[in-house]
N, C-alpha and C. Protein backbone atom coordinates (compact mmCIF):
# COMPACT_ATOMS: atom_id res chain seq x y z
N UNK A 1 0.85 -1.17 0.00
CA UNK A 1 0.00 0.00 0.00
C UNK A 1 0.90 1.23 0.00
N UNK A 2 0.27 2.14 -0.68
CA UNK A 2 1.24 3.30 -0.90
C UNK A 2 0.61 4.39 0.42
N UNK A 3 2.48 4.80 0.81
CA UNK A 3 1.84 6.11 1.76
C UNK A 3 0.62 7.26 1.67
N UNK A 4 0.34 7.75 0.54
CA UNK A 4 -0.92 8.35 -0.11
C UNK A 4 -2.09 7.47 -0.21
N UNK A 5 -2.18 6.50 -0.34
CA UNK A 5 -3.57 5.54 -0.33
C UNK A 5 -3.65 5.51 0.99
N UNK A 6 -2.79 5.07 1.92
CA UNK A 6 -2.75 5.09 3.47
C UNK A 6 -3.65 6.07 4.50
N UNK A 7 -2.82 7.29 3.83
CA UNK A 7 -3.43 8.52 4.13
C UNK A 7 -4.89 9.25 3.64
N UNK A 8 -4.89 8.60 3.01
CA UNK A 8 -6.61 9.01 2.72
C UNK A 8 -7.43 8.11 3.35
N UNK A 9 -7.16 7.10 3.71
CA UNK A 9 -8.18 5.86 3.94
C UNK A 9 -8.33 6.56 5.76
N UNK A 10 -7.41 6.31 5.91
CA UNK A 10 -7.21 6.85 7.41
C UNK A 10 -7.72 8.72 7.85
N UNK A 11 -7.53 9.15 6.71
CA UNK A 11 -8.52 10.63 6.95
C UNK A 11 -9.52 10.39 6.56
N UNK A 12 -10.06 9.72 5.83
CA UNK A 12 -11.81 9.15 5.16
C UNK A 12 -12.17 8.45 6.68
N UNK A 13 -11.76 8.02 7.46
CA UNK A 13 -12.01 6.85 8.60
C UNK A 13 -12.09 7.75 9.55
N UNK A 14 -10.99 8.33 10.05
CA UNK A 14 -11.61 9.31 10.95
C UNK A 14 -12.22 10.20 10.84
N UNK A 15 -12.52 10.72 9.54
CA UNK A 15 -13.82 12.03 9.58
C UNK A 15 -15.03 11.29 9.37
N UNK A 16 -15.16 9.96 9.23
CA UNK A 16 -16.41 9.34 9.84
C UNK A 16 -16.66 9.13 11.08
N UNK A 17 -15.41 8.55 11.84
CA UNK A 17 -15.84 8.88 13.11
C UNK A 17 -16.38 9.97 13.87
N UNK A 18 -15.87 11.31 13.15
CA UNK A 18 -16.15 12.52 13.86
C UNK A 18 -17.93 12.67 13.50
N UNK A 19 -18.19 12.18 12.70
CA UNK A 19 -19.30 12.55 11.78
C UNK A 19 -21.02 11.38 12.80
N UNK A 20 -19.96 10.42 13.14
CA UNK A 20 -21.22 9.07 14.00
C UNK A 20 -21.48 9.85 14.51
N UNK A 21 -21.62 10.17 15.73
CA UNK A 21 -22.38 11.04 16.40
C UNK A 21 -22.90 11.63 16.07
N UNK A 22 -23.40 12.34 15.62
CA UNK A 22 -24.52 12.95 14.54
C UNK A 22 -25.23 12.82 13.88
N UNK A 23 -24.63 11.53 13.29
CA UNK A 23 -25.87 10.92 12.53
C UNK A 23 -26.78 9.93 13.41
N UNK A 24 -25.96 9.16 14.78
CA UNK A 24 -26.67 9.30 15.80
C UNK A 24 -27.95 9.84 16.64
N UNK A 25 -27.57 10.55 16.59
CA UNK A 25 -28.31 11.56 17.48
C UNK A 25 -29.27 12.16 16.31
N UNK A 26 -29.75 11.55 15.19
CA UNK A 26 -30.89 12.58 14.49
C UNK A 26 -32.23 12.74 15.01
N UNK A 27 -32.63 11.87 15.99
CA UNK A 27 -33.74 12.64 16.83
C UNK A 27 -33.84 13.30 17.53
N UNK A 28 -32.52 13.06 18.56
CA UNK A 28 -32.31 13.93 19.43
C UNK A 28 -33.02 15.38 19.79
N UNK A 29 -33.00 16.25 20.80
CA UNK A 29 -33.42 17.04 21.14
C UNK A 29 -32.43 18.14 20.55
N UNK A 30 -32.15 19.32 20.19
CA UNK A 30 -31.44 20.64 19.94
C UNK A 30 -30.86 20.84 21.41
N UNK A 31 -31.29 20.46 22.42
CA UNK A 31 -30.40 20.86 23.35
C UNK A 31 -29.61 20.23 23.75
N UNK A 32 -28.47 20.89 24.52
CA UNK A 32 -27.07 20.00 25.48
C UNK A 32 -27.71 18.98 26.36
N UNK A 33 -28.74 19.43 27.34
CA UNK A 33 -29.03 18.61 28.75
C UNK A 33 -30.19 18.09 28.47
N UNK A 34 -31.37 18.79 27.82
CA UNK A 34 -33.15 18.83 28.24
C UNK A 34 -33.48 18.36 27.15
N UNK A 35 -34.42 17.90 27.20
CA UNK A 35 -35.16 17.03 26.15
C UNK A 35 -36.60 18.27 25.79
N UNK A 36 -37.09 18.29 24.69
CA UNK A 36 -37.68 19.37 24.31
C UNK A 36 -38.82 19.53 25.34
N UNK A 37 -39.25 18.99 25.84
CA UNK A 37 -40.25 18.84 27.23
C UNK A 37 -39.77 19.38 28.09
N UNK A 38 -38.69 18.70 28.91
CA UNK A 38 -37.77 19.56 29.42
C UNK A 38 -37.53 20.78 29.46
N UNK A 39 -37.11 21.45 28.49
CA UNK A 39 -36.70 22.81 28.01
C UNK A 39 -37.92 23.53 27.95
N UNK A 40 -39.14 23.39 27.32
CA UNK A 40 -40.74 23.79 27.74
C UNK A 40 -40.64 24.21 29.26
N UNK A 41 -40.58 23.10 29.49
CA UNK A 41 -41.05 23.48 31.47
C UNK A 41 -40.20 24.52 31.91
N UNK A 42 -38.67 24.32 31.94
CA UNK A 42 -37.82 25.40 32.25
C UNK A 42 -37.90 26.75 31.87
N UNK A 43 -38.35 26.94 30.14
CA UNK A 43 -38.51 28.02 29.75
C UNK A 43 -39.75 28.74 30.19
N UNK A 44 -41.05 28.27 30.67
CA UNK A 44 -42.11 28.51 30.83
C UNK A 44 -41.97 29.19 32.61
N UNK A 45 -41.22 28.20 33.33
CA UNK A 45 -40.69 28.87 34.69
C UNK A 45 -39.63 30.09 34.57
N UNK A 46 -38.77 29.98 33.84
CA UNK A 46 -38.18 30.71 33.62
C UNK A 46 -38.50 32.74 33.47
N UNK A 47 -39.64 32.13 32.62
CA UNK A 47 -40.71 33.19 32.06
C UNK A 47 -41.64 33.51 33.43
N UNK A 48 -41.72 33.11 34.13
CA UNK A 48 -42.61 33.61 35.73
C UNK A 48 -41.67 34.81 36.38
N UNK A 49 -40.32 34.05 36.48
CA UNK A 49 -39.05 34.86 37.60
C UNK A 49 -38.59 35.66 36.53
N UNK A 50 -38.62 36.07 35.67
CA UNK A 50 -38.51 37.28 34.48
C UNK A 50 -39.19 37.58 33.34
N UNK A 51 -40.01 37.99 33.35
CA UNK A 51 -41.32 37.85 32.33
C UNK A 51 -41.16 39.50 31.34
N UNK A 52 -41.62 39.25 30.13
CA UNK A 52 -41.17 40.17 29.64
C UNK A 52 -42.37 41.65 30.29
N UNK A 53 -41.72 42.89 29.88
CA UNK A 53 -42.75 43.78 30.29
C UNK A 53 -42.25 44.89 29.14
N UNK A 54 -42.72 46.32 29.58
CA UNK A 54 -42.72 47.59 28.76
C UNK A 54 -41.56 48.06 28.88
N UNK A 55 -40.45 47.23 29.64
CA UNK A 55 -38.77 48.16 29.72
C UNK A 55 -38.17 46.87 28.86
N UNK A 56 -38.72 45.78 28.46
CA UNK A 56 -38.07 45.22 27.46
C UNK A 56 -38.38 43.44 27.89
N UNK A 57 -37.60 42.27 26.62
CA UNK A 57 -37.81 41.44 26.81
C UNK A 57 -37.71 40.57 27.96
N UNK A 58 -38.40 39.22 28.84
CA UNK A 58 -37.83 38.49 29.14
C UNK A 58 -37.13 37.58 29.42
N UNK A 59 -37.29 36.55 30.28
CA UNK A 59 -36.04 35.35 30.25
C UNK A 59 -36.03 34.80 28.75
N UNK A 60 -37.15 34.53 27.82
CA UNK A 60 -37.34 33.99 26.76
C UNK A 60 -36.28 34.52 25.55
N UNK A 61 -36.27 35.79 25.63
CA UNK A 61 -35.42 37.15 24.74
C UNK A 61 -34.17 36.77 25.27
N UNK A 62 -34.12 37.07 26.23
CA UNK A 62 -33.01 36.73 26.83
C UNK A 62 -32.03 35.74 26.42
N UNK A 63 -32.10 34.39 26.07
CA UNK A 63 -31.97 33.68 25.96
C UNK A 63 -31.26 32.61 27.43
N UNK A 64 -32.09 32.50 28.64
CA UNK A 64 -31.62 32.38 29.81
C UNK A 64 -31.61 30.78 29.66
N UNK A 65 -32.85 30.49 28.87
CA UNK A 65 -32.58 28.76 28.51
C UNK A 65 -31.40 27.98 27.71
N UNK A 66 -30.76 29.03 27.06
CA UNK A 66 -29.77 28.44 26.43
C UNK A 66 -28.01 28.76 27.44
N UNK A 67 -28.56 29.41 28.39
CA UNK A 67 -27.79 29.32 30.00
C UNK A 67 -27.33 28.08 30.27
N UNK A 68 -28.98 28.12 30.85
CA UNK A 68 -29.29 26.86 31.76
C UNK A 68 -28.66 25.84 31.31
N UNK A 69 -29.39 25.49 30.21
CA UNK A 69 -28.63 24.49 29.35
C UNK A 69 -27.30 24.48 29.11
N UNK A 70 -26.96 25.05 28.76
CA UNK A 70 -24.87 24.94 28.43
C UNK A 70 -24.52 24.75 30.07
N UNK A 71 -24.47 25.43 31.10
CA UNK A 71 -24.02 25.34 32.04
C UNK A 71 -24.12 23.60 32.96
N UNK A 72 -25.45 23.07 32.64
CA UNK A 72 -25.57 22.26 33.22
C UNK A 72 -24.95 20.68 32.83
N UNK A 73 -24.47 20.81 31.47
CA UNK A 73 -23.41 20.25 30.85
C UNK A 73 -21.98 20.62 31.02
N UNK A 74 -21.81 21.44 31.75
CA UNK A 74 -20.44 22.21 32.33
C UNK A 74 -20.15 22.51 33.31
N UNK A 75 -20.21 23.94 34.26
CA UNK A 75 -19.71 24.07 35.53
C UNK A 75 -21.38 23.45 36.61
N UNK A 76 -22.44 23.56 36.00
CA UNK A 76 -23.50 23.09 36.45
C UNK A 76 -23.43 21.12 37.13
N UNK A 77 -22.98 20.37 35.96
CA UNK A 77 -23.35 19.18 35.94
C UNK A 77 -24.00 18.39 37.31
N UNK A 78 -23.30 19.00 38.79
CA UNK A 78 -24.02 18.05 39.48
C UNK A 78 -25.50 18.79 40.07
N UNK A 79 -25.55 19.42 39.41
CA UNK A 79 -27.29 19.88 39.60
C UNK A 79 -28.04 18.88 38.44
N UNK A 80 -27.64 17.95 37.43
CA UNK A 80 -28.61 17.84 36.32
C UNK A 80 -29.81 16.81 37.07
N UNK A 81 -29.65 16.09 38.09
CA UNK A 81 -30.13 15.18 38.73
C UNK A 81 -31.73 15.89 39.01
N UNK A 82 -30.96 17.00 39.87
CA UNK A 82 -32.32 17.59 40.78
C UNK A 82 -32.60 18.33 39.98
N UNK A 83 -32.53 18.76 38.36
CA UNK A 83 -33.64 19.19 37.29
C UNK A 83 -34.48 18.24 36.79
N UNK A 84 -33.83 17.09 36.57
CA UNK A 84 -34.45 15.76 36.02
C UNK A 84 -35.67 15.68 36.67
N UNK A 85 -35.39 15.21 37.95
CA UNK A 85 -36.58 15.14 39.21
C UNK A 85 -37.27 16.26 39.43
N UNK A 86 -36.72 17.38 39.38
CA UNK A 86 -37.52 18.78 39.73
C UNK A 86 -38.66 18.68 38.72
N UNK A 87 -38.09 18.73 37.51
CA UNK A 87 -38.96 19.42 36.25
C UNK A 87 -39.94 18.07 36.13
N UNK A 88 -39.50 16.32 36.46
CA UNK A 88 -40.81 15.40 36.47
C UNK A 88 -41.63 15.99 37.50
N UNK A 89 -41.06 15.95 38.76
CA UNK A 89 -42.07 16.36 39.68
C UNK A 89 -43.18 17.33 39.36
N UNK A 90 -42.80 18.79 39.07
CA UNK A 90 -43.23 19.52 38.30
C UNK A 90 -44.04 19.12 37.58
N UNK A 91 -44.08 18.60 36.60
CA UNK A 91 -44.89 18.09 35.42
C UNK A 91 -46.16 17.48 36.16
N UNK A 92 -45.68 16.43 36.98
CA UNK A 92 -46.80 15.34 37.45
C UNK A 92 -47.94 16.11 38.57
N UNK A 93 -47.12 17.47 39.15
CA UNK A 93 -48.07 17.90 40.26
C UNK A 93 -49.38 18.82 39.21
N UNK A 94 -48.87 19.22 38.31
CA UNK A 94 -49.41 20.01 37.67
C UNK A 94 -50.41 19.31 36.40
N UNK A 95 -50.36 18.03 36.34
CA UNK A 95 -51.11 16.98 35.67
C UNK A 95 -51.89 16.40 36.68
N UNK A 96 -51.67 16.54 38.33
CA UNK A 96 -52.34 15.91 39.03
C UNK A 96 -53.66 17.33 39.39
N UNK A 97 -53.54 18.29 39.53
CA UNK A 97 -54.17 19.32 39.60
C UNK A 97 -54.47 19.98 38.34
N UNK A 98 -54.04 20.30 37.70
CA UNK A 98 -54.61 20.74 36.12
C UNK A 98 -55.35 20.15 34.94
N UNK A 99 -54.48 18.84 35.24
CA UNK A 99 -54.74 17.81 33.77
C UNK A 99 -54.34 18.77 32.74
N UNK A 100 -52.73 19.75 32.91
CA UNK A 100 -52.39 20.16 31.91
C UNK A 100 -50.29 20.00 32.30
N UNK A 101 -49.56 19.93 31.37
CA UNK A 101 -47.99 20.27 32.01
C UNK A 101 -48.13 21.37 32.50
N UNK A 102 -47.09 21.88 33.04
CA UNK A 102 -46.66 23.37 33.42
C UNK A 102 -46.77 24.43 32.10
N UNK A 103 -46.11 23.71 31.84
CA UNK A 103 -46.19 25.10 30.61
C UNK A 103 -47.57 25.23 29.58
N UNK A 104 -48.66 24.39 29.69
CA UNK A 104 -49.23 24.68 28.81
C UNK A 104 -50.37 25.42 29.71
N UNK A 105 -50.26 25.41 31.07
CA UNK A 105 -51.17 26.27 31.89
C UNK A 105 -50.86 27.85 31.70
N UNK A 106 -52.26 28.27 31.94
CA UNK A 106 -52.41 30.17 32.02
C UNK A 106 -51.42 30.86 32.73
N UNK A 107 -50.87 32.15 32.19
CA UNK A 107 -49.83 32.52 33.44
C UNK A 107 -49.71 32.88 34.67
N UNK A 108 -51.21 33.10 34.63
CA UNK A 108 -51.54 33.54 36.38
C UNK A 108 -52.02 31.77 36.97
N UNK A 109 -51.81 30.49 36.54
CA UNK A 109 -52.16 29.14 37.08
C UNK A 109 -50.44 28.91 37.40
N UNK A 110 -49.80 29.41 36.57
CA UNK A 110 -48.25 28.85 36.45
C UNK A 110 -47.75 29.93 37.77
N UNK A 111 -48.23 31.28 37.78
CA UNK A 111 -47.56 32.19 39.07
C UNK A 111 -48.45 31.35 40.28
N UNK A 112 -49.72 30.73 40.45
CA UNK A 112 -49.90 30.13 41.30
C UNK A 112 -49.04 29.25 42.10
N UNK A 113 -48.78 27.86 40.81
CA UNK A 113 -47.41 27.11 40.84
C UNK A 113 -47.01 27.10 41.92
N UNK A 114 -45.88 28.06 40.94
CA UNK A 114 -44.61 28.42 41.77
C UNK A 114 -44.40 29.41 42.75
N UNK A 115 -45.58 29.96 42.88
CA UNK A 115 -45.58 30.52 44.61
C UNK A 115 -45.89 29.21 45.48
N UNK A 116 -47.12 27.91 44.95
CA UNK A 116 -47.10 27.24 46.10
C UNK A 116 -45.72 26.33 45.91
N UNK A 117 -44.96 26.51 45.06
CA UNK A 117 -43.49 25.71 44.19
C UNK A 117 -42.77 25.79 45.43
N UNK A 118 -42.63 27.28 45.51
CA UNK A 118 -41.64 28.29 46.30
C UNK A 118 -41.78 28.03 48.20
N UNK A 119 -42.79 27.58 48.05
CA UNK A 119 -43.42 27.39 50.00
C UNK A 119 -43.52 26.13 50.13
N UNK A 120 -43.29 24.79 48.96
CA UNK A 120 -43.20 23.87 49.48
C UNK A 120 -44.90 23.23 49.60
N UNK A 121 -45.88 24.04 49.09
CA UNK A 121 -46.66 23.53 49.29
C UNK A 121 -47.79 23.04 47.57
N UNK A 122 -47.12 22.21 46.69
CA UNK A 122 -47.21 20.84 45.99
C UNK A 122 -47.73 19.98 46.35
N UNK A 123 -47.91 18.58 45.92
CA UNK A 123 -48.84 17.29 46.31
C UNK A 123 -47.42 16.67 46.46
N UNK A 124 -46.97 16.10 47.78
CA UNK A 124 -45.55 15.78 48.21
C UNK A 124 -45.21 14.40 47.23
N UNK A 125 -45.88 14.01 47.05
CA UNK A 125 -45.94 12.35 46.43
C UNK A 125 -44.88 12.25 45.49
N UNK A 126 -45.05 13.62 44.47
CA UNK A 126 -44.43 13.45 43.31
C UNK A 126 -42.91 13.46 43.81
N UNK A 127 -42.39 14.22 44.67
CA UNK A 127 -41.43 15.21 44.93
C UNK A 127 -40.36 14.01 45.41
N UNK A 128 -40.27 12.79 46.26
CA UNK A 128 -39.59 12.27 46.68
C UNK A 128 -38.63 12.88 47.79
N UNK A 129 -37.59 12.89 47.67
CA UNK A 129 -36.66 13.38 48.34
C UNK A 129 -36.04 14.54 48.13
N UNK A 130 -36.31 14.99 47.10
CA UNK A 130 -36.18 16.46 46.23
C UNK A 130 -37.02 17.42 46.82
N UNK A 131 -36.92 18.34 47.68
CA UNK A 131 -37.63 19.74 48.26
C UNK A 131 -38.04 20.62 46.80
N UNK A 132 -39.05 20.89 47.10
CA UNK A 132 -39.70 21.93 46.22
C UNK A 132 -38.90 23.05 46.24
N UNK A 133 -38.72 23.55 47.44
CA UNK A 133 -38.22 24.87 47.67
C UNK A 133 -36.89 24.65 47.09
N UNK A 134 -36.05 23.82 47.54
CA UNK A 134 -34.75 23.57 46.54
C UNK A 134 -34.51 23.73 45.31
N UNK A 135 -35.50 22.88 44.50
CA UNK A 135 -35.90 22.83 43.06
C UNK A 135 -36.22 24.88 42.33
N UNK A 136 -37.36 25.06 43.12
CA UNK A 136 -37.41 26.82 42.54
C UNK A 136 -36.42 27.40 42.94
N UNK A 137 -35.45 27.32 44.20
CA UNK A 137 -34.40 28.53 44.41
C UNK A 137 -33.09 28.15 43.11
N UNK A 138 -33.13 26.78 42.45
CA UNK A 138 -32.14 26.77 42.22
C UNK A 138 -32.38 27.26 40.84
N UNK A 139 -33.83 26.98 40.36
CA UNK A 139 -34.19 27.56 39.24
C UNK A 139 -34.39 29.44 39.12
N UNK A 140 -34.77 29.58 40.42
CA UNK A 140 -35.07 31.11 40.47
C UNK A 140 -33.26 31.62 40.24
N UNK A 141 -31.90 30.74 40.73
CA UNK A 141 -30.44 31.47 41.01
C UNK A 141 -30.38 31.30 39.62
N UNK A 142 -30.50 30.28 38.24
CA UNK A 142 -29.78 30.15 37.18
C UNK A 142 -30.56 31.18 36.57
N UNK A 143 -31.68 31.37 36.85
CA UNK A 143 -32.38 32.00 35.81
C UNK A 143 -31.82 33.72 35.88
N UNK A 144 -31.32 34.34 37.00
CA UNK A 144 -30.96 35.74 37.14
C UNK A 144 -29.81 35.40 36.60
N UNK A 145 -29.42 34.10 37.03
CA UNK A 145 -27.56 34.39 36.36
C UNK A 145 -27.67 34.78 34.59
N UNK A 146 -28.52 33.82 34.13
CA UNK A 146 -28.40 33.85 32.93
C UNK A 146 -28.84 34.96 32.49
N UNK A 147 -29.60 35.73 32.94
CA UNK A 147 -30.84 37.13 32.71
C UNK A 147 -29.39 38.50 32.65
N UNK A 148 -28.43 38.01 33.99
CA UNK A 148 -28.00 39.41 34.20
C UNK A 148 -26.43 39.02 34.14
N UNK A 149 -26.10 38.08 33.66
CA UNK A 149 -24.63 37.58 33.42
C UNK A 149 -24.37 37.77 32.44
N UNK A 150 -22.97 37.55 31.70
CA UNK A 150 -22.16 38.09 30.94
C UNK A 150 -22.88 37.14 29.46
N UNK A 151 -22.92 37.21 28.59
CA UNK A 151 -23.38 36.71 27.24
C UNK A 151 -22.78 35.80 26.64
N UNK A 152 -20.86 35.57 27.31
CA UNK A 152 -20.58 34.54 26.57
C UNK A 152 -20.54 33.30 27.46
N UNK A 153 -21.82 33.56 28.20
CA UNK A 153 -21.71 32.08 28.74
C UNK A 153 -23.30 31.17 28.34
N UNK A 154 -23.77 32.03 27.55
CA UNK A 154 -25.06 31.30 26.82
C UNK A 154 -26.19 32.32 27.35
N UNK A 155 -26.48 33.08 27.86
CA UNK A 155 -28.20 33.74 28.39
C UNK A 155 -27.51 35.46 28.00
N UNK A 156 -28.54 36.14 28.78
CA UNK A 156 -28.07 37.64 28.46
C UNK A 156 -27.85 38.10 26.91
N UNK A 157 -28.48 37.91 26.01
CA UNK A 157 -28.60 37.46 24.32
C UNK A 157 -28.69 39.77 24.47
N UNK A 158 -27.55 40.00 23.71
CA UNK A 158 -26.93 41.54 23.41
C UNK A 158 -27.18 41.93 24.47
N UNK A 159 -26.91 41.67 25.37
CA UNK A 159 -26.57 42.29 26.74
C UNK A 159 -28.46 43.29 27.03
N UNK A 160 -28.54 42.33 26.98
CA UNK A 160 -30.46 42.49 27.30
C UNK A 160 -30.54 43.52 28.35
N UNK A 161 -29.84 42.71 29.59
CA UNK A 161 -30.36 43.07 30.63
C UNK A 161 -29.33 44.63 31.05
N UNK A 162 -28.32 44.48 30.45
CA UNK A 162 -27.41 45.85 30.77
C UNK A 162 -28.02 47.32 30.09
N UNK A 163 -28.75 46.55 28.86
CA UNK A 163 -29.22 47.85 28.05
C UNK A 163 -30.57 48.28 28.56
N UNK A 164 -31.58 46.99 29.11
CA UNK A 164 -32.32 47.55 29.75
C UNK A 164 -32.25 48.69 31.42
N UNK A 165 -31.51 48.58 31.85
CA UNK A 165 -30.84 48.97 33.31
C UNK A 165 -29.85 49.89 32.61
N UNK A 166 -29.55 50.22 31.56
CA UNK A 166 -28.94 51.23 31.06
C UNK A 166 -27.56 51.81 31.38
N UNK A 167 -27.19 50.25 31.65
CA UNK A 167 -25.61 50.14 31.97
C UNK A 167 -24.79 50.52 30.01
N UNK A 168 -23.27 50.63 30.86
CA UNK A 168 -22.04 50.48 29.71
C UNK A 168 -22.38 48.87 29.69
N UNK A 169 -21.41 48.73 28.29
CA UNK A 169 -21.27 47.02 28.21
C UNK A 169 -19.88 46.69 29.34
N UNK A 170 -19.92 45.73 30.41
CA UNK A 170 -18.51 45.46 31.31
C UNK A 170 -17.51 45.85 30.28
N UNK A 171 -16.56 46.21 31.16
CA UNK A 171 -14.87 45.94 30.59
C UNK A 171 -14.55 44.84 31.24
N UNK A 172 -14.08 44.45 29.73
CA UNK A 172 -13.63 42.72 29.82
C UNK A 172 -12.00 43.18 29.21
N UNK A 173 -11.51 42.44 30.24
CA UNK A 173 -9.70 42.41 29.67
C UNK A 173 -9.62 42.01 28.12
N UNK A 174 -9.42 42.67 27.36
CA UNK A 174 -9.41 41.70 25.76
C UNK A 174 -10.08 42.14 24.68
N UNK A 175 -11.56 42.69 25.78
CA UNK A 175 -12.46 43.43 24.72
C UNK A 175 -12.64 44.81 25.20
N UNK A 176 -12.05 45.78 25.21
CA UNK A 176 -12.49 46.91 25.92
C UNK A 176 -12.80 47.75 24.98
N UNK A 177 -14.56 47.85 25.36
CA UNK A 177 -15.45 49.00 24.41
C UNK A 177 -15.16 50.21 24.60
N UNK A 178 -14.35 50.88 25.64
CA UNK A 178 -14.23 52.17 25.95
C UNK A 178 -13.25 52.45 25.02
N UNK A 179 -13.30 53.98 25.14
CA UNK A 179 -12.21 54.63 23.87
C UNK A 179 -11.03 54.89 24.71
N UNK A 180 -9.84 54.50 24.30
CA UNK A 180 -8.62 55.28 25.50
C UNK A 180 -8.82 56.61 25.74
N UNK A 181 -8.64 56.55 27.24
CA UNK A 181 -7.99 58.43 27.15
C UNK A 181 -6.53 58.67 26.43
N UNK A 182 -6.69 59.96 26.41
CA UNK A 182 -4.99 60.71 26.38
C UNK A 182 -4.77 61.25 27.10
């Protein structure tokens, strides 16, 4: 076999490998962590603890779900457990009282929710060992991070929340928007 036949067979071979996964995954969900159900429920809570109004978009604009998501595949990971469970629980209390998911309920049924989300007071059954109140604070902390944190970590989509609050964009070592003095 010639060194050039070698070399192609072996770059044809591994850019298939790079390529399985993907063709894998063609049902898959668009997201890193959540399964499109998933990502519904989150985005729909999400949308309670920052909802859009007349000074500009919310968590949705924002892009706070695409936060959540990247992070929880990254510096997040050992939270993905108690979303798993949070967001079933979730689902099932709100099928046990609605006969609808979370997210497809009215927004003043969904601020119900998660005020009784927030106090712990749910149908315990679903919940297991997972605290309610745990489940919303941790959703209520990602969701500001992503709302009012920096943009290149997935949420804050053109600095949403700085332009609404009518901040400068940060000085970031590397990127500095300010003009020098002299």
């Amino acid at each position: 076999m010639y060194r050039r036949t070698f070399l192609k067979a072996g770059v044809a071979g591994f850019g298939s490998l790079l390529l399985m996964p993907s063709c894998l995954n063609g049902s898959r969900s668009s997201w890193l962590f959540f399964t499109e159900a998933e990502a519904a429920c989150v985005i729909a809570l999400a949308e309670q603890i920052i909802p859009a109004d007349e000074h500009g978009g919310g968590a949705t604009e924002a892009g706070v779900i695409h936060y959540i998501d990247r992070q929880l595949v990254a510096v997040f990971d050992y939270d993905q457990v108690i979303y798993q469970q949070g967001i079933s629980a979730l689902e099932q209390s709100c099928l046990e009282l609605h006969s609808l998911r979370f997210e497809g309920l009215d927004r003043d049924v969904q601020f119900t929710i998660c005020a009784a989300m927030e106090e712990g007071g749910l149908p315990e059954e679903f919940w297991g060992d997972l605290k309610q109140e745990q489940f919303f604070n941790l959703v209520l902390s990602h969701t500001m991070q992503g709302f009012y944190g920096p943009p290149r970590h997935g949420g804050n989509k053109d600095y949403m929340s700085y332009n609404m609050m009518g901040l400068d964009f940060p000085l970031v070592v590397g990127r500095n928007h300010y003009e020098h003095l002299s």
